[in-house]
C-alpha atoms as a PDB file:
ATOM      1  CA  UNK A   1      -8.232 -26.481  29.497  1.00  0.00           C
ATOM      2  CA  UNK A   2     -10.211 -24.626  32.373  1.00  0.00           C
ATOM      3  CA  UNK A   3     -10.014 -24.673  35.616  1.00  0.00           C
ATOM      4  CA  UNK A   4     -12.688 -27.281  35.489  1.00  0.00           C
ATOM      5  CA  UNK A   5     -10.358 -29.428  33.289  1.00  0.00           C
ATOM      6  CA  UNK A   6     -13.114 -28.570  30.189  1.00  0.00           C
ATOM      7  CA  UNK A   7     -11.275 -28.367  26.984  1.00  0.00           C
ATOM      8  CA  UNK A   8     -12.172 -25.347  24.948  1.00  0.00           C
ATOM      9  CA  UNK A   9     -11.589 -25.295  21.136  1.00  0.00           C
ATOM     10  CA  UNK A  10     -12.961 -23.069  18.009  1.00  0.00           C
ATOM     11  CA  UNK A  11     -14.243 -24.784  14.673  1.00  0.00           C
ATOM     12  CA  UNK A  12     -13.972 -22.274  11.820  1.00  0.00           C
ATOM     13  CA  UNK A  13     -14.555 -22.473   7.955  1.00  0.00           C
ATOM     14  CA  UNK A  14     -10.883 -23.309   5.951  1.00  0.00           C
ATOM     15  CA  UNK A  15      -9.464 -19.957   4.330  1.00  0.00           C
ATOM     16  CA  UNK A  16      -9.040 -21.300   0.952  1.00  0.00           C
ATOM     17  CA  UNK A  17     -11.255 -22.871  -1.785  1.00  0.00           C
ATOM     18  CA  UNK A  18      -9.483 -26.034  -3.280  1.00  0.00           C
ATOM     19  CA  UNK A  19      -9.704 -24.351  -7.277  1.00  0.00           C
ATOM     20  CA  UNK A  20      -7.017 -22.304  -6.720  1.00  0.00           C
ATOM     21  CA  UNK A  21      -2.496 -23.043  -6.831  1.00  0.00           C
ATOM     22  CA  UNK A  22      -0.956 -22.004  -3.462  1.00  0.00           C
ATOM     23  CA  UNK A  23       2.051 -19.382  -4.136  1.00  0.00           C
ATOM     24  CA  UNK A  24       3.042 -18.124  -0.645  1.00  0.00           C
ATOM     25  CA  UNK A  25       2.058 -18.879   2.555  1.00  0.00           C
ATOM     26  CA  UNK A  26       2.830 -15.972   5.134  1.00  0.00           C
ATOM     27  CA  UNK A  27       2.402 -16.328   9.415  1.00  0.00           C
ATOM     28  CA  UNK A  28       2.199 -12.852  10.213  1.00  0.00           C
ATOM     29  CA  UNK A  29       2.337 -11.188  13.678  1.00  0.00           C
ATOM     30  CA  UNK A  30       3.766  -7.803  12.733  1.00  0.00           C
ATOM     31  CA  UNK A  31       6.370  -8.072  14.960  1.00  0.00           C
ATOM     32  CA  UNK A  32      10.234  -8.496  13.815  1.00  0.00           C
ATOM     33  CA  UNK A  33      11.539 -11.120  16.942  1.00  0.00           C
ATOM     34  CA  UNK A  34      12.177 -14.268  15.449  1.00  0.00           C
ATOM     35  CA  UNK A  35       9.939 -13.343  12.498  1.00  0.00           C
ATOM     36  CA  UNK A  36      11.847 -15.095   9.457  1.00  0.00           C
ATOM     37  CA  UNK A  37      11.793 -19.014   8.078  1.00  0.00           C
ATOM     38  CA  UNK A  38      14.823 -20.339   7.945  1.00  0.00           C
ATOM     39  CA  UNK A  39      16.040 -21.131   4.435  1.00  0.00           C
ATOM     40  CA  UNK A  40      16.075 -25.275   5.166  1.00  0.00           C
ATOM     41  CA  UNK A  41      12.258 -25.013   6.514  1.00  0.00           C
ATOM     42  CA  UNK A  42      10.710 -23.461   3.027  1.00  0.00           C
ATOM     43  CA  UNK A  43      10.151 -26.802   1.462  1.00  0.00           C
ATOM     44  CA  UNK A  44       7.172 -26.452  -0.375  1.00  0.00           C
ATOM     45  CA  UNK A  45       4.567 -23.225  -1.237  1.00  0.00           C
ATOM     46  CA  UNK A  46       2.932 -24.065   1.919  1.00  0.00           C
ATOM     47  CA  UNK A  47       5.699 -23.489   3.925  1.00  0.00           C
ATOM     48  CA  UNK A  48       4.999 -20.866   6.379  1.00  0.00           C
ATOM     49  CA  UNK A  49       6.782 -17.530   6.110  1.00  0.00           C
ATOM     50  CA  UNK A  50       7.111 -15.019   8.153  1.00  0.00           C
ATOM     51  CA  UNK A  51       6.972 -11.353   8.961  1.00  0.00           C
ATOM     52  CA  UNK A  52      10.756 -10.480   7.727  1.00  0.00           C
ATOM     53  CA  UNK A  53      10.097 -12.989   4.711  1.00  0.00           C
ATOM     54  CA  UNK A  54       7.709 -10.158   2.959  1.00  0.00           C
ATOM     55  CA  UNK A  55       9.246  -9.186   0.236  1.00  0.00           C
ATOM     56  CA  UNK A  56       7.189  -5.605  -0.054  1.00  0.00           C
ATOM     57  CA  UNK A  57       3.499  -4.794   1.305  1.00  0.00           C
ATOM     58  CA  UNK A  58       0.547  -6.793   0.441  1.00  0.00           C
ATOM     59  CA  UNK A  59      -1.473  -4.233  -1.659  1.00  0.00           C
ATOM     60  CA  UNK A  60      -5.345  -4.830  -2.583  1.00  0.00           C
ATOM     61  CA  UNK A  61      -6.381  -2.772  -5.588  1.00  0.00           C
ATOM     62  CA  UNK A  62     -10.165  -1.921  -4.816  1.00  0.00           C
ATOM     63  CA  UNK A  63     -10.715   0.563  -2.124  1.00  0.00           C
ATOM     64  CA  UNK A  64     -14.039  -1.411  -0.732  1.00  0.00           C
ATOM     65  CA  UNK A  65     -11.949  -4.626  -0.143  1.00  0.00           C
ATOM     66  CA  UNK A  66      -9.118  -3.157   1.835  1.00  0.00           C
ATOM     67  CA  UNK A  67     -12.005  -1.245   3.623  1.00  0.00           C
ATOM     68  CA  UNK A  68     -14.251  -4.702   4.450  1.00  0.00           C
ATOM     69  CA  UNK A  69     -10.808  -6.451   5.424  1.00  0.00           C
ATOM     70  CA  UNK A  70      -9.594  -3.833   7.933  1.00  0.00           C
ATOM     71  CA  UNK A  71     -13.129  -3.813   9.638  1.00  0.00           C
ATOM     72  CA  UNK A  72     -13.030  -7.437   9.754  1.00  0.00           C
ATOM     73  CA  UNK A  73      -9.600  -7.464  11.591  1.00  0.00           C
ATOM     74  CA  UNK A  74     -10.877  -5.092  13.771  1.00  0.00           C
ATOM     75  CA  UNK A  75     -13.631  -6.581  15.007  1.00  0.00           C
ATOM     76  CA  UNK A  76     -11.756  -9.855  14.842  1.00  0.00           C
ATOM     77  CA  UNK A  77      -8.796  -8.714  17.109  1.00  0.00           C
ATOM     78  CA  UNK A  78     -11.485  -6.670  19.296  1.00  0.00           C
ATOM     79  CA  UNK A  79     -13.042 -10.194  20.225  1.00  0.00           C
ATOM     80  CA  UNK A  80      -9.608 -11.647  21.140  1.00  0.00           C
ATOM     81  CA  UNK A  81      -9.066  -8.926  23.384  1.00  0.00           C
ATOM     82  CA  UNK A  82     -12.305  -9.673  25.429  1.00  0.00           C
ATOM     83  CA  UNK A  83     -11.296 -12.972  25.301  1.00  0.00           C
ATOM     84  CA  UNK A  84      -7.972 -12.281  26.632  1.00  0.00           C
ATOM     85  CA  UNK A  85      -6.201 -14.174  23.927  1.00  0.00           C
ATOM     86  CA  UNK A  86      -2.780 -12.992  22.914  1.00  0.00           C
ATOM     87  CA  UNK A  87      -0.865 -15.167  20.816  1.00  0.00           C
ATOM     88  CA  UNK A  88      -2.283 -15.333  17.372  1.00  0.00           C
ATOM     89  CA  UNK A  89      -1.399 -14.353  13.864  1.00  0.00           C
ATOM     90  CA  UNK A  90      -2.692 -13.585  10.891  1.00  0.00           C
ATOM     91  CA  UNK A  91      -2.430 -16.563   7.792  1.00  0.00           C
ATOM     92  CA  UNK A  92      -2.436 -14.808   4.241  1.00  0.00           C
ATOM     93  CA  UNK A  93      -2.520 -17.168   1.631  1.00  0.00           C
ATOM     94  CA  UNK A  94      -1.446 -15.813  -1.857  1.00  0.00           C
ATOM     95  CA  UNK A  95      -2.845 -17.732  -4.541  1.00  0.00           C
ATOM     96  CA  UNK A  96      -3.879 -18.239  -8.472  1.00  0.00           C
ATOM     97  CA  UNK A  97      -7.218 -19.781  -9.522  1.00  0.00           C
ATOM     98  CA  UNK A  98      -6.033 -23.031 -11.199  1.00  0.00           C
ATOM     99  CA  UNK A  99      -6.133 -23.206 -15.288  1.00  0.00           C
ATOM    100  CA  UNK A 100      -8.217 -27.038 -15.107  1.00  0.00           C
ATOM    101  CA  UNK A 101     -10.860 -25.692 -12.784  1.00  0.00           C
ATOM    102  CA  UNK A 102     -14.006 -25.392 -14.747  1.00  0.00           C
ATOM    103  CA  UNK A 103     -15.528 -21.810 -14.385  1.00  0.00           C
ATOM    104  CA  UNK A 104     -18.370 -22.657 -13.082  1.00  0.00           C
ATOM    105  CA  UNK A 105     -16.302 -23.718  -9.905  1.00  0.00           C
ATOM    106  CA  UNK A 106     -15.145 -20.604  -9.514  1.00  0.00           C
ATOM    107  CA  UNK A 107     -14.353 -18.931  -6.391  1.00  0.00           C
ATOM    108  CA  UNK A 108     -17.199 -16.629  -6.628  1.00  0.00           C
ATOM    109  CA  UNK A 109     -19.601 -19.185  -6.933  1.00  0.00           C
ATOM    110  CA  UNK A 110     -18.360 -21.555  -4.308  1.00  0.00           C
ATOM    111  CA  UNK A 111     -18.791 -18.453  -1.561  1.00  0.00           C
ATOM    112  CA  UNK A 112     -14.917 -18.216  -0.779  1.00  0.00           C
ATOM    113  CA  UNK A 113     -13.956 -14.647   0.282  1.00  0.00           C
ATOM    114  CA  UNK A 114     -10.657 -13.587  -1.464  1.00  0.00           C
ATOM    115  CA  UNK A 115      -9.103 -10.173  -1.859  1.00  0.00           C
ATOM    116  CA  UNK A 116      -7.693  -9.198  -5.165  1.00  0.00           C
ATOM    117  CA  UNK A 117      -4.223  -7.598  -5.888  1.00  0.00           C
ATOM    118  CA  UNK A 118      -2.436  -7.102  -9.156  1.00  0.00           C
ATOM    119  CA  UNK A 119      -2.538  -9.398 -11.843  1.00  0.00           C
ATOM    120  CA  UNK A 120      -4.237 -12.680 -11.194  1.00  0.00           C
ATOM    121  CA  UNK A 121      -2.697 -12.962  -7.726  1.00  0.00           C
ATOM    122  CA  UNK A 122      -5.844 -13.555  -4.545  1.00  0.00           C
ATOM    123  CA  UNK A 123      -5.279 -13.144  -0.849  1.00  0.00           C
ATOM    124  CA  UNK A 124      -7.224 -15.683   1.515  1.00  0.00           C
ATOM    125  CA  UNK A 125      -7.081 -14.348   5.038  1.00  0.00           C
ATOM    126  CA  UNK A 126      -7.441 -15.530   8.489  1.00  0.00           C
ATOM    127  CA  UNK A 127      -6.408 -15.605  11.710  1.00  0.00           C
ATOM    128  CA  UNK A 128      -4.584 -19.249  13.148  1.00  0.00           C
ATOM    129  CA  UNK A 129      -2.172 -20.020  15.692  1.00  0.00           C
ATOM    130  CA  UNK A 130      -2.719 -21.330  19.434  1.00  0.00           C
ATOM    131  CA  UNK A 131      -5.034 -19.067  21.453  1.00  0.00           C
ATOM    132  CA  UNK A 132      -2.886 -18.509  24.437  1.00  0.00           C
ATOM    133  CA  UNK A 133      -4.779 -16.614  27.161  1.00  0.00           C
ATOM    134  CA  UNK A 134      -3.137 -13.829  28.811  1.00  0.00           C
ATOM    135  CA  UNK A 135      -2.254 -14.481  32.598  1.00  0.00           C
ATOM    136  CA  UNK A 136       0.411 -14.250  34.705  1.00  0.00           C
ATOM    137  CA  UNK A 137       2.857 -17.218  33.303  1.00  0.00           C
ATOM    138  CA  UNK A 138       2.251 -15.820  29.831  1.00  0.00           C
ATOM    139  CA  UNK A 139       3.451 -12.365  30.867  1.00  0.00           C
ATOM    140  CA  UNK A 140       6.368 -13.650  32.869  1.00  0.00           C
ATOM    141  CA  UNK A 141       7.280 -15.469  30.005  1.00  0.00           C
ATOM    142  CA  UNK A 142       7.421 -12.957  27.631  1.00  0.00           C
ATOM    143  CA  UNK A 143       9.688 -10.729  29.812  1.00  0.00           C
ATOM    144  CA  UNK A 144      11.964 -13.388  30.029  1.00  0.00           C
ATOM    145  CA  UNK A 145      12.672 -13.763  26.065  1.00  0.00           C
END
């Protein structure tokens, strides 16, 4: 809310095509603080883990997708900076296009961006979380933790 009591919200396209089998779901902050899932909380594949839950780096095979993903973030994180918002992550969604998904439904031809790694194994990538703006409470707040 504003000042003005205006609520303010962002409507953005989902990450993920529905022709594909959810593996991992991973919250990402790079930041080690509280950064694991508890072992009780990882219920299902979509399950949100954490930072300290990685089990080894994320690597994309092709050159030009790591390239277009790191410019993306970029220009992503420079436009929550002018927006002064601080508390966000980054959802990666590792996934397997689904064996009873006709091909032509595939990803490619439904316009879904994913990024490839080894094997059959997609990243879908975006940034979530609650868009807290930076002020005086917030900074308070995170001196006191």
């Amino acid at each position: 809310k504003s000042s003005e009591g205006d609520t303010w919200f962002i409507v953005m396209q989902n990450v993920m095509p529905p022709n594909v089998s959810v593996k991992t779901v991973y919250d990402l902050k790079g930041s080690a603080y509280h950064r694991s899932t508890p072992m009780e909380k990882r219920t299902s594949p979509f399950s949100a883990l954490k930072d300290l839950d990685l089990p080894e780096p994320l690597v994309l095979v092709d050159q030009q997708e790591h390239t277009l993903l790191m410019s993306q973030i970029e220009r992503d994180a420079a436009w929550l900076e002018t927006q002064e918002f601080v508390d966000y992550s980054l959802l990666v969604m590792i996934a397997v296009p689904r064996d009873d998904v006709p091909t032509s439904q595939s990803v490619a031809a439904e316009g879904w961006k994913c990024f490839h790694s080894r094997g059959q194994e997609r990243f879908y990538i975006g940034v979530i979380d609650v868009l807290t703006k930076f002020n005086a409470i917030f900074a308070l707040a995170t001196k006191v933790k």
